[in-house]
N, C-alpha and C. Protein backbone atom coordinates (compact mmCIF):
# COMPACT_ATOMS: atom_id res chain seq x y z
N UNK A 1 101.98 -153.72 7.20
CA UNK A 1 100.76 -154.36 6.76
C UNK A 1 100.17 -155.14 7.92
N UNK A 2 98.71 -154.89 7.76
CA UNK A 2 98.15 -155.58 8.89
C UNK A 2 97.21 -156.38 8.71
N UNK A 3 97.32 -157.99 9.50
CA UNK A 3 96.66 -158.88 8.83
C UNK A 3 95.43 -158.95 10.00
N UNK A 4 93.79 -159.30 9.63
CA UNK A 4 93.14 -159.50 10.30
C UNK A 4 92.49 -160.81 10.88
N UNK A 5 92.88 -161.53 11.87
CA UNK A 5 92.72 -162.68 12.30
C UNK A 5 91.83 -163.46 11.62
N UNK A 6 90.60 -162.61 12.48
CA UNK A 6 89.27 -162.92 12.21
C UNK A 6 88.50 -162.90 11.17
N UNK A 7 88.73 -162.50 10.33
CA UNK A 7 88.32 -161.98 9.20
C UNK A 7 88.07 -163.44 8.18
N UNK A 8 87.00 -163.77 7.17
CA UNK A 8 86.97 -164.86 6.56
C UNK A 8 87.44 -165.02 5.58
N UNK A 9 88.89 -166.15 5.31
CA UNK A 9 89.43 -166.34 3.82
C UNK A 9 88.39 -166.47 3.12
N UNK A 10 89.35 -165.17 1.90
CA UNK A 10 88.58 -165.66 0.62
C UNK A 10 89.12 -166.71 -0.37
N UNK A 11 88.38 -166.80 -1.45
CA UNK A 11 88.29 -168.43 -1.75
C UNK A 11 89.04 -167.91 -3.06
N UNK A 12 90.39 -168.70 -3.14
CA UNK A 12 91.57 -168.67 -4.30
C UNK A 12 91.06 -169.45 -5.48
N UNK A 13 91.58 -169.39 -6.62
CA UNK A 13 91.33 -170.32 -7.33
C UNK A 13 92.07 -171.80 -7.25
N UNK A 14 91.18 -172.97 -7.63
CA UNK A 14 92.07 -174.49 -6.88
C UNK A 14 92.77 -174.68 -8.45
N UNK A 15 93.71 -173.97 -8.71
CA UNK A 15 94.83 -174.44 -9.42
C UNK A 15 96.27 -175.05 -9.04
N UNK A 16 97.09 -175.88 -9.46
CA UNK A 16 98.08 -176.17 -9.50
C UNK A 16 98.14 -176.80 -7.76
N UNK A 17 99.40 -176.43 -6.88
CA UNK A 17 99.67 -176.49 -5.39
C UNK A 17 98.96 -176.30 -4.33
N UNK A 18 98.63 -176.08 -3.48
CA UNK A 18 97.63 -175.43 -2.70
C UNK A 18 98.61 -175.92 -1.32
N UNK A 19 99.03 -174.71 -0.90
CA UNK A 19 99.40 -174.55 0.48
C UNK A 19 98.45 -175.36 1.93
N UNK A 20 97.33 -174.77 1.50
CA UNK A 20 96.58 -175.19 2.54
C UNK A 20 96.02 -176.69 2.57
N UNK A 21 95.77 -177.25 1.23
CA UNK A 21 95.51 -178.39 1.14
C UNK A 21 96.69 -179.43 1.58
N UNK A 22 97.74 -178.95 1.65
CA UNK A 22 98.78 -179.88 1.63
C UNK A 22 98.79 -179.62 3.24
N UNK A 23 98.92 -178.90 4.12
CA UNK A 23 98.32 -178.78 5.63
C UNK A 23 97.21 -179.13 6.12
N UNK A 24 96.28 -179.56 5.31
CA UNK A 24 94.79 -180.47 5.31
C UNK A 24 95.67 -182.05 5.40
N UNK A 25 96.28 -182.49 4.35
CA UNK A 25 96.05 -183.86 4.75
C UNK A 25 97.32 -183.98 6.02
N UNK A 26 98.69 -183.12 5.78
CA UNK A 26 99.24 -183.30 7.05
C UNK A 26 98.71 -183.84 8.56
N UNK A 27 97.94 -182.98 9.07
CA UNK A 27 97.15 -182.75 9.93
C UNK A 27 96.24 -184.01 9.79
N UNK A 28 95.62 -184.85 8.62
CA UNK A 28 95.04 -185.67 8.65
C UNK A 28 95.74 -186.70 8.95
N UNK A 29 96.85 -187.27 8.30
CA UNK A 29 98.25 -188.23 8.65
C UNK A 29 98.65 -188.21 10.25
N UNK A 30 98.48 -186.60 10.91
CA UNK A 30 99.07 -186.96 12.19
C UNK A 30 97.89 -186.86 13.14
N UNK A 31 96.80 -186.81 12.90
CA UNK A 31 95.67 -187.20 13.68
C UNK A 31 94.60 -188.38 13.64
N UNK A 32 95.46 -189.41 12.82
CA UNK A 32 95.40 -190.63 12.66
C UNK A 32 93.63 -190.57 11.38
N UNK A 33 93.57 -189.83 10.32
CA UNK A 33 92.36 -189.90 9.62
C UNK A 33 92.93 -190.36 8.46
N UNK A 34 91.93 -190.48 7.84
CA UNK A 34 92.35 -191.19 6.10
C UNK A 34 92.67 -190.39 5.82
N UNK A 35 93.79 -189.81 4.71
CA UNK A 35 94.42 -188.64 3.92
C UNK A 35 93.44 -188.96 2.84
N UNK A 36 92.67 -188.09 2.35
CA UNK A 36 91.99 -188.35 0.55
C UNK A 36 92.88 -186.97 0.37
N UNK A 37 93.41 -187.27 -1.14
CA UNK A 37 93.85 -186.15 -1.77
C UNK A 37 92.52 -185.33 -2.14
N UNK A 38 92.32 -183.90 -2.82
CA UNK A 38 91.22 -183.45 -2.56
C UNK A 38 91.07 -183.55 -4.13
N UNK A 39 91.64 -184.20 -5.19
CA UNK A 39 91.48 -184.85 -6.56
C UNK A 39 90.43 -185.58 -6.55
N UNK A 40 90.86 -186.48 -5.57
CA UNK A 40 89.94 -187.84 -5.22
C UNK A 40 88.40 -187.88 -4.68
N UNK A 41 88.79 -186.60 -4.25
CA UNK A 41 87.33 -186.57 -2.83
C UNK A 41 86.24 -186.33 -3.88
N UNK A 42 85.87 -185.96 -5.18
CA UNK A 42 84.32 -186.36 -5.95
C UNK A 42 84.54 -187.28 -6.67
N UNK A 43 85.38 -188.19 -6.58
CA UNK A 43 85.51 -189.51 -7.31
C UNK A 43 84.41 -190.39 -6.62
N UNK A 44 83.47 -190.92 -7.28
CA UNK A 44 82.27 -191.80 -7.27
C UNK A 44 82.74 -193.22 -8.14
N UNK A 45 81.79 -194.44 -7.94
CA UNK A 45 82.57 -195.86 -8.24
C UNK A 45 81.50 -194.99 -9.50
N UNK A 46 81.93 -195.64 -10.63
CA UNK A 46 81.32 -195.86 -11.83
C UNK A 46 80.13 -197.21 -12.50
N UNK A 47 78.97 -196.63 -12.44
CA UNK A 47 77.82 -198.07 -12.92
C UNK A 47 78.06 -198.74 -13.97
N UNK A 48 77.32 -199.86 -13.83
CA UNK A 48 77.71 -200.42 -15.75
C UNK A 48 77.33 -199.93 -16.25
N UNK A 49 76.03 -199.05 -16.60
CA UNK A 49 76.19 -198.64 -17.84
C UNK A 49 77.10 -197.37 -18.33
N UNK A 50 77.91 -196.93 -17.38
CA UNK A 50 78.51 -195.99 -17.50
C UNK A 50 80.25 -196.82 -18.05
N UNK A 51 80.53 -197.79 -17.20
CA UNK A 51 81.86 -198.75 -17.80
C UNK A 51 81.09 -199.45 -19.58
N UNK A 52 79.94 -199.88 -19.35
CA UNK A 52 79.81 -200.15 -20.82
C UNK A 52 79.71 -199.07 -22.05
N UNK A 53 79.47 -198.17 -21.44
CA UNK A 53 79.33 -196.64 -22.53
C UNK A 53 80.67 -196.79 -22.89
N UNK A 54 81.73 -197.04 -22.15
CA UNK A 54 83.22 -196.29 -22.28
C UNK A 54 83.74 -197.33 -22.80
N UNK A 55 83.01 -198.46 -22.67
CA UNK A 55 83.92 -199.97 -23.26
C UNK A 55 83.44 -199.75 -25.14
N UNK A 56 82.48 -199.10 -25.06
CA UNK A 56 81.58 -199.53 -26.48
C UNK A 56 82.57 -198.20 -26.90
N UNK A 57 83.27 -197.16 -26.97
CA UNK A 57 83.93 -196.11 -27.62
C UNK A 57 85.55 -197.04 -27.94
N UNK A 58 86.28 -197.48 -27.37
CA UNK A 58 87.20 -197.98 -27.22
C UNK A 58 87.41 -198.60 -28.76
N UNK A 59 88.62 -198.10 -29.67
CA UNK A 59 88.38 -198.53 -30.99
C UNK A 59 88.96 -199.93 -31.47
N UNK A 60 88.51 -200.25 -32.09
CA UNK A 60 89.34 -201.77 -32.48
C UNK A 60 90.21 -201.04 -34.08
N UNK A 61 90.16 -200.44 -34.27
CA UNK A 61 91.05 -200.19 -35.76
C UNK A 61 92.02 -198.95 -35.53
N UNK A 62 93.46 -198.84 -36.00
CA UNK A 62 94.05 -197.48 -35.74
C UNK A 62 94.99 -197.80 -35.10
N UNK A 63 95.41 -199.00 -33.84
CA UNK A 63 96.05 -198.74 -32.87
C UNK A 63 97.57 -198.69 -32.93
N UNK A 64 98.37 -198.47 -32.31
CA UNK A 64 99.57 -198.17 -32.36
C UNK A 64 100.57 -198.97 -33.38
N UNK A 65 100.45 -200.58 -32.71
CA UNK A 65 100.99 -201.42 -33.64
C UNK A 65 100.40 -201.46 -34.74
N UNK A 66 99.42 -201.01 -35.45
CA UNK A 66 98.81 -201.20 -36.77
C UNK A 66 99.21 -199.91 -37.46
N UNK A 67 99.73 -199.00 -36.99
CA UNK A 67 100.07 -197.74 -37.60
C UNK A 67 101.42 -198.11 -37.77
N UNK A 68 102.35 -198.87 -36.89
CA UNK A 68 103.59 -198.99 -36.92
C UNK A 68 103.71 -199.96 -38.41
N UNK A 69 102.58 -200.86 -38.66
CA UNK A 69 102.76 -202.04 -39.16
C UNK A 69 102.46 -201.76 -41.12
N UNK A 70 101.72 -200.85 -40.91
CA UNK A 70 100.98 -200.26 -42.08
C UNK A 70 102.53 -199.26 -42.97
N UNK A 71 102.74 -198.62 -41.58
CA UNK A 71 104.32 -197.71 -42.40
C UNK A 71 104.92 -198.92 -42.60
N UNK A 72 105.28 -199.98 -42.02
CA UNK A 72 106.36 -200.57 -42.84
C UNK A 72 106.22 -201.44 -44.01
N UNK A 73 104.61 -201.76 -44.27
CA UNK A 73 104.40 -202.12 -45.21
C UNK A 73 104.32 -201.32 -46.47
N UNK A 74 103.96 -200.27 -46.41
CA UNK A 74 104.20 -198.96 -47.31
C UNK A 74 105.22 -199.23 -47.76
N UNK A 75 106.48 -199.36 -46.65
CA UNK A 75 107.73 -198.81 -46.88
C UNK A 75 108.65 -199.69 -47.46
N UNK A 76 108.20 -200.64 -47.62
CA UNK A 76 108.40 -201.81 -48.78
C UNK A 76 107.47 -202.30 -49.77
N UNK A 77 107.09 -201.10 -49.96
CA UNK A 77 106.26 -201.09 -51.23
C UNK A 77 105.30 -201.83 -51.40
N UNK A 78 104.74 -202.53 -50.42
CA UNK A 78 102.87 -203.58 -50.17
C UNK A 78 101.83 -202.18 -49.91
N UNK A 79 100.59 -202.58 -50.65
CA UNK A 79 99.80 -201.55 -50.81
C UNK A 79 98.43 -202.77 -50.05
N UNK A 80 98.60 -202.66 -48.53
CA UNK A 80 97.65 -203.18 -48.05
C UNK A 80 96.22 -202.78 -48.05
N UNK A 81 95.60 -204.14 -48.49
CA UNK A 81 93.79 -203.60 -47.90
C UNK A 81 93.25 -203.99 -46.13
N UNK A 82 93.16 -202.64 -45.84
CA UNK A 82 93.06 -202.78 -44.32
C UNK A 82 91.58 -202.99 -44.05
N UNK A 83 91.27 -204.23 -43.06
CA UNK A 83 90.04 -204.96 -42.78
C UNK A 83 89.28 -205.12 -43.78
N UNK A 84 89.61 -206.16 -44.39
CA UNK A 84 88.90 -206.73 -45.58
C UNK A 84 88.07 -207.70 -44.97
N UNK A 85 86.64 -207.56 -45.58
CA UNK A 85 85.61 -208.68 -44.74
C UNK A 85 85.82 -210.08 -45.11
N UNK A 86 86.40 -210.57 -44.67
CA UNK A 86 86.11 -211.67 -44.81
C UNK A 86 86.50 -212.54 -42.90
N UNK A 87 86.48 -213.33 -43.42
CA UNK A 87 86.34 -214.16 -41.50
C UNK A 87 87.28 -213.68 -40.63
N UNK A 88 87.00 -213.29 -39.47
CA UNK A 88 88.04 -212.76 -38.57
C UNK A 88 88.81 -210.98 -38.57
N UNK A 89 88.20 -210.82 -40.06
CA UNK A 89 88.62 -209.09 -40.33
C UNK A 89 90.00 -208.72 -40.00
N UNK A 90 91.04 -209.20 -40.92
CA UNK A 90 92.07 -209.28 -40.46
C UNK A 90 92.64 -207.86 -40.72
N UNK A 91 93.82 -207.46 -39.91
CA UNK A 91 93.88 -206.03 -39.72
C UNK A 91 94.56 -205.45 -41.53
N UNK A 92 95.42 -206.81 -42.33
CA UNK A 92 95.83 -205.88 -43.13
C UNK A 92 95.74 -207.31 -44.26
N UNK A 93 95.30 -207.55 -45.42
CA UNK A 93 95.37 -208.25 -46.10
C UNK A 93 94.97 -207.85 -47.99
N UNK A 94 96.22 -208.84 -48.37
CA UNK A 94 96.38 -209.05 -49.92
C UNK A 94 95.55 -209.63 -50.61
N UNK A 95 93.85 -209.78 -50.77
CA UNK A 95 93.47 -210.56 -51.62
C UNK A 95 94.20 -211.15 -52.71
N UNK A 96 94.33 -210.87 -53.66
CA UNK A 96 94.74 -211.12 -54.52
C UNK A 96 96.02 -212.39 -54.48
N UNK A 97 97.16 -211.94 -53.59
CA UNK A 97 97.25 -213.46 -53.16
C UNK A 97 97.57 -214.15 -52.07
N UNK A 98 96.18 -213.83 -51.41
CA UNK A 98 95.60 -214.49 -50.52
C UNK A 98 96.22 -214.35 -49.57
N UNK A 99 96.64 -213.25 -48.75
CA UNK A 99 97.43 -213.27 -47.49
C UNK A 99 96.79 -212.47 -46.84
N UNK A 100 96.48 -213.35 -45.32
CA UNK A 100 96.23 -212.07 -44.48
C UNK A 100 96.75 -211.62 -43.22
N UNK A 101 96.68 -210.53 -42.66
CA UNK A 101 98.15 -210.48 -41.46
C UNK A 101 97.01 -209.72 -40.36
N UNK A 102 98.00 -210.03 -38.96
CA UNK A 102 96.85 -210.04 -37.75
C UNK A 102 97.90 -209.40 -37.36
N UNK A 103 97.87 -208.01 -36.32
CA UNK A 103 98.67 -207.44 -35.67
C UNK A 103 97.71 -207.68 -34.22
N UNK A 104 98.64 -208.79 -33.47
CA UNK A 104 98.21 -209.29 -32.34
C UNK A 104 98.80 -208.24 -31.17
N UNK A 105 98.09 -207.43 -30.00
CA UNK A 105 98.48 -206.99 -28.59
C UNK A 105 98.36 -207.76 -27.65
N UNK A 106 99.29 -207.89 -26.91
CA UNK A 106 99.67 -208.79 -25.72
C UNK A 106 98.68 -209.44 -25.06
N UNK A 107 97.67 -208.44 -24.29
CA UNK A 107 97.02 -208.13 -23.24
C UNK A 107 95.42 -208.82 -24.22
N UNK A 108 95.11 -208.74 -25.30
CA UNK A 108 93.69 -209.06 -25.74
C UNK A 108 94.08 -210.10 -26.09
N UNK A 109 94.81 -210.59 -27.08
CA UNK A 109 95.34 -211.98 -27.56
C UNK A 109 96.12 -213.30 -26.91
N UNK A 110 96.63 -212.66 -25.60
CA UNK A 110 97.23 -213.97 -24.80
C UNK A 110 98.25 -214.01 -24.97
N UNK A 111 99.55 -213.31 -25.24
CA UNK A 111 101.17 -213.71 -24.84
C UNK A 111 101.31 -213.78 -23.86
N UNK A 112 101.98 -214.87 -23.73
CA UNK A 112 102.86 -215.95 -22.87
C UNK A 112 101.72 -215.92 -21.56
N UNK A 113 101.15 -216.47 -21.94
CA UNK A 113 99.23 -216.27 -21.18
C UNK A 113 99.67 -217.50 -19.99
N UNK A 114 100.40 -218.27 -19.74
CA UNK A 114 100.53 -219.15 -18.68
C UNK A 114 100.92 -218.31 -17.41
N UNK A 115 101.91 -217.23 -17.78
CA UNK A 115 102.23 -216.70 -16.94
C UNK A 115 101.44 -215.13 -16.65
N UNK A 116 101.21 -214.30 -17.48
CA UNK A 116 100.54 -213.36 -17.37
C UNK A 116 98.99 -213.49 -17.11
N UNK A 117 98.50 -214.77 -17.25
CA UNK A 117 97.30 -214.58 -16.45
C UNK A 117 97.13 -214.96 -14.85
N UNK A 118 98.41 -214.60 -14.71
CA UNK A 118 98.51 -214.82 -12.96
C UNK A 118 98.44 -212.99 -12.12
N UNK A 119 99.00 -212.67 -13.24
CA UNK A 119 99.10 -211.09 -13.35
C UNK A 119 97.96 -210.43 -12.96
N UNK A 120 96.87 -210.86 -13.85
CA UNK A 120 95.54 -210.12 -13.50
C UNK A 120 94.55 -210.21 -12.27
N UNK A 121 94.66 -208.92 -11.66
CA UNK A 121 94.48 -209.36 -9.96
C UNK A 121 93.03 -208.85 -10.27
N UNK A 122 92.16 -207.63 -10.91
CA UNK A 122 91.00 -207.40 -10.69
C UNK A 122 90.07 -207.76 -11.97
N UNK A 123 89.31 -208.24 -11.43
CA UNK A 123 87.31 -208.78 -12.37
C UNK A 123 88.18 -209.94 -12.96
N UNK A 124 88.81 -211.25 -12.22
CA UNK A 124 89.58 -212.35 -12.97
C UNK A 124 88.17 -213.11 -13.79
N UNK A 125 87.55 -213.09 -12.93
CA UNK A 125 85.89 -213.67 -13.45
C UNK A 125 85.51 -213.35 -14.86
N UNK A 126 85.94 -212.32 -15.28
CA UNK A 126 85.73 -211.85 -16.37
C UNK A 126 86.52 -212.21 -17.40
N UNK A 127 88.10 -211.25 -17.26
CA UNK A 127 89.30 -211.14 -18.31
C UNK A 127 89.98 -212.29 -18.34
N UNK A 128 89.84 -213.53 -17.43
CA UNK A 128 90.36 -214.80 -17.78
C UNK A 128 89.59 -215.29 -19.23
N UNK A 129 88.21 -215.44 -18.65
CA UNK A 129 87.43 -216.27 -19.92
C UNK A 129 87.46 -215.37 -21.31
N UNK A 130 87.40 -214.20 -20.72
CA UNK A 130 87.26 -213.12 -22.39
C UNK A 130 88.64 -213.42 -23.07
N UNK A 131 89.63 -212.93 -22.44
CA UNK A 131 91.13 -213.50 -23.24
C UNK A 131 91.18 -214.81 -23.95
N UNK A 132 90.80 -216.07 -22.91
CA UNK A 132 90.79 -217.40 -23.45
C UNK A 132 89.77 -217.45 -24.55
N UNK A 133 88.46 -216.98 -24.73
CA UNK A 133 87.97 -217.18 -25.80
C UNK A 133 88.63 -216.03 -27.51
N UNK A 134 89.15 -215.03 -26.83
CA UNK A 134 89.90 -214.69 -27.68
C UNK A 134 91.11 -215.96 -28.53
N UNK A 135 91.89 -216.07 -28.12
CA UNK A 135 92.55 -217.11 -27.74
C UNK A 135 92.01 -217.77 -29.07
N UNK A 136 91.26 -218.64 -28.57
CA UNK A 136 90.30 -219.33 -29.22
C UNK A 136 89.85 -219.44 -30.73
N UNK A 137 89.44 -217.85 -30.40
CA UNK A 137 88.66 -217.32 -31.92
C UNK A 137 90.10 -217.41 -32.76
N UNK A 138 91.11 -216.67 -32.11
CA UNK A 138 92.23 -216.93 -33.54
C UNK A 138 92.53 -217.83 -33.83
N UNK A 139 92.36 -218.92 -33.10
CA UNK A 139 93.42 -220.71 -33.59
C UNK A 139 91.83 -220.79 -34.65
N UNK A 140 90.53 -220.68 -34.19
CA UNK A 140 89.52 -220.78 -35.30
C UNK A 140 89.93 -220.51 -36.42
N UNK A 141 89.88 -218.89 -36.91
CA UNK A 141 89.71 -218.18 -37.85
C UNK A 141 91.39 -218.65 -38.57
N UNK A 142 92.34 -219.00 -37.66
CA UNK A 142 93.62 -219.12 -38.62
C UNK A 142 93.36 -220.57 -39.07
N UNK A 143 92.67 -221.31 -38.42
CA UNK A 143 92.52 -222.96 -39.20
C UNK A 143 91.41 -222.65 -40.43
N UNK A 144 90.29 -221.99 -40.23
CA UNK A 144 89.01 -221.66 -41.28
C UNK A 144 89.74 -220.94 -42.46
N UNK A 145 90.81 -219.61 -42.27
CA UNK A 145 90.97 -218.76 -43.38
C UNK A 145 92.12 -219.89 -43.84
N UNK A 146 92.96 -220.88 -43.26
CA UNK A 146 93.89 -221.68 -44.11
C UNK A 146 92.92 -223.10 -45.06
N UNK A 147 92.37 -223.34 -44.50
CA UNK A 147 91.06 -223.75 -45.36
C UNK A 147 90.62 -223.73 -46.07
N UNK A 148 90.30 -222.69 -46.32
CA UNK A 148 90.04 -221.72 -47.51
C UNK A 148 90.82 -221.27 -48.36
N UNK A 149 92.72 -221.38 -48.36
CA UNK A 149 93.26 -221.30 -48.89
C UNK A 149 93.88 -220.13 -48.69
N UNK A 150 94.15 -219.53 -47.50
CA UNK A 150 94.80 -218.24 -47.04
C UNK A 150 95.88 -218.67 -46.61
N UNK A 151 97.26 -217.78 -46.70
CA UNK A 151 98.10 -217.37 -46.16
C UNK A 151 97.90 -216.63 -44.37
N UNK A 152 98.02 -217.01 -43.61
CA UNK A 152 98.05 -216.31 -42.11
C UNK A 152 99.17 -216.01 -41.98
N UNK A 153 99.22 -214.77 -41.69
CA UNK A 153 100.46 -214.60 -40.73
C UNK A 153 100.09 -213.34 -39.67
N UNK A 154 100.39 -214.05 -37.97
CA UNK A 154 100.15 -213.20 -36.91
C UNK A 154 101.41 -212.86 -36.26
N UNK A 155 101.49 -211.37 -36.09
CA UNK A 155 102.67 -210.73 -35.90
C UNK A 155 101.89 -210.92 -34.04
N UNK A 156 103.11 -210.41 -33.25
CA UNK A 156 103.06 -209.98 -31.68
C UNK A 156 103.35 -208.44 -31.45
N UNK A 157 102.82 -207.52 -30.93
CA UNK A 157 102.84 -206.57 -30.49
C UNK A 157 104.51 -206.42 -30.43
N UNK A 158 104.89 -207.15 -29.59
CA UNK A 158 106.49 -207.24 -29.20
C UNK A 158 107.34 -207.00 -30.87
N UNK A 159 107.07 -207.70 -31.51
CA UNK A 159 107.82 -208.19 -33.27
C UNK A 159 107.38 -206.97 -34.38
N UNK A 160 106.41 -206.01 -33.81
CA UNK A 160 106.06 -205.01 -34.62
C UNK A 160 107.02 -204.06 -34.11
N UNK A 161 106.77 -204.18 -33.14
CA UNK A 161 107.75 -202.56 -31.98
C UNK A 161 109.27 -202.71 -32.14
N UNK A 162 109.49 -203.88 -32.10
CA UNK A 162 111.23 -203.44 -32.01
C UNK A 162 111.30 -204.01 -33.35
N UNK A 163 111.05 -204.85 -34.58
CA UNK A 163 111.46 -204.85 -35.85
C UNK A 163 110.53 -205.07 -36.77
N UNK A 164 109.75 -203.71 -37.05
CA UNK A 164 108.75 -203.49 -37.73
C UNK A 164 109.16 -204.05 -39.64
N UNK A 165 110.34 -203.41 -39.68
CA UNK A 165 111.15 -203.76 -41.17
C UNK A 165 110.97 -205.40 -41.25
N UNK A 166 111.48 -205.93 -40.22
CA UNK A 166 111.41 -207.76 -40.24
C UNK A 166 109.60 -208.27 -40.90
N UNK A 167 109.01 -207.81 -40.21
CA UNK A 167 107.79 -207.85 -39.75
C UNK A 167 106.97 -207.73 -41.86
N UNK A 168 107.22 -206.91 -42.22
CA UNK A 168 107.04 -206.26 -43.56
C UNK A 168 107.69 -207.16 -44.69
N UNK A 169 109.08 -207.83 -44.07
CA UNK A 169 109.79 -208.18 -45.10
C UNK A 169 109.32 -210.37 -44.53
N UNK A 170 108.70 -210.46 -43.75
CA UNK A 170 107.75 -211.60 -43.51
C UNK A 170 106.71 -211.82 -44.33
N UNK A 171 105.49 -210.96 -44.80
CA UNK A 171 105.26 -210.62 -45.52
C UNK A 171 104.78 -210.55 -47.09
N UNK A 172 106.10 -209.61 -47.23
CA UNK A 172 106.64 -209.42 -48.78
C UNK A 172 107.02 -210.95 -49.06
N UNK A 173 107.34 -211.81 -48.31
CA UNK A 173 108.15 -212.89 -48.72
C UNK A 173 107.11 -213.86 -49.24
N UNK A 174 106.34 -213.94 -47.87
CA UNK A 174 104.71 -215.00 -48.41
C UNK A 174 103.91 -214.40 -49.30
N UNK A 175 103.79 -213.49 -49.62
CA UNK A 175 103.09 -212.68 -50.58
C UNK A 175 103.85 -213.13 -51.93
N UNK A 176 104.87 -212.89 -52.41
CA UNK A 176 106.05 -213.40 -53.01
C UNK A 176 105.97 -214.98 -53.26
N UNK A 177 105.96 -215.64 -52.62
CA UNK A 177 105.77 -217.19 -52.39
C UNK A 177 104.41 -217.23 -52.98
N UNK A 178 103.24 -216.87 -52.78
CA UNK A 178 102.16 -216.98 -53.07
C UNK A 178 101.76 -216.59 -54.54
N UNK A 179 102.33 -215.81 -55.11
CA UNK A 179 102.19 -215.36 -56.19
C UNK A 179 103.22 -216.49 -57.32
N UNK A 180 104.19 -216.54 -56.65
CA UNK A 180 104.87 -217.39 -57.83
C UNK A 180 104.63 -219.61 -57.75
N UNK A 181 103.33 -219.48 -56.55
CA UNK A 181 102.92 -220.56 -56.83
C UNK A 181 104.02 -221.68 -56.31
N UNK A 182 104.47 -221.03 -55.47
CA UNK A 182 105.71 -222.02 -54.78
C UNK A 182 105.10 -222.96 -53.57
């Protein structure tokens, strides 16, 4: 078989490995140039209204710990009403007697926020004050809905994930308490 020097590669499909690309950035590394992977190379910064399009899809109902939190309430037999309007829209609550439960995530709500907001190295300008007024809104809404004569109870991301059963049987208990007027 005979190969022709000169002749112009034709163009493979860019799936998976690429031999030649990986001898592209070599060659870039030892001739002192920036290596861009060739993933990277039509990556453009993104505008606001393009980060606010993607912020406004982002769901507030559904999320992991609330699916975790919902089976275990099932699974001890509580037949929760999920986001019932009333102040603060709490993720899972008992009208009837009067309990409502907040499945709090780390990162929006502030755990152990003395130290993890040292953590956040990019837009601090921003996710400091947004967290802290988060923050905020719940010590509100848990002083306003006890006020009013609610039961609160806010679980941690952490207390759903490793003992969801605990979490359910917290709960069943104030729910329980509440009903028999204790």
């Amino acid at each position: 078989m005979v190969f022709d020097v000169e002749s112009p590669r034709t163009e493979r499909p860019r799936t998976g490995f690429h031999f030649d690309s990986a001898i592209g950035c070599l060659h870039n590394r030892l001739s002192g140039e920036q290596a861009v992977s060739p993933m990277l190379r039509g990556k453009r910064k993104r505008t606001k209204a393009q980060i606010s399009f993607n912020m406004s899809r982002v769901k507030n109902t559904g999320s992991e710990i609330e699916r975790v939190m919902e089976k275990a309430l099932v699974h001890a037999k509580l037949r929760p009403t999920k986001h019932l309007k009333i102040l603060g829209r709490p993720d899972f609550a008992f009208p009837r007697a009067m309990v409502a439960v907040f499945c709090d995530s780390h990162f929006w709500h502030g755990y152990n926020w003395k130290i993890k907001k040292k953590e956040i190295r990019s837009n601090r300008s921003f996710w400091l004050p947004k967290i802290f007024r988060n923050m905020r809104r719940d010590r509100f809404v848990n002083r306003c809905l006890r006020e009013e004569g609610w039961t609160v109870l806010r679980f941690w991301e952490h207390q759903i994930l490793r003992s969801p059963d605990e979490c359910a049987a917290r709960v069943k208990n104030a729910i329980t308490t509440r009903r028999n007027g204790i």
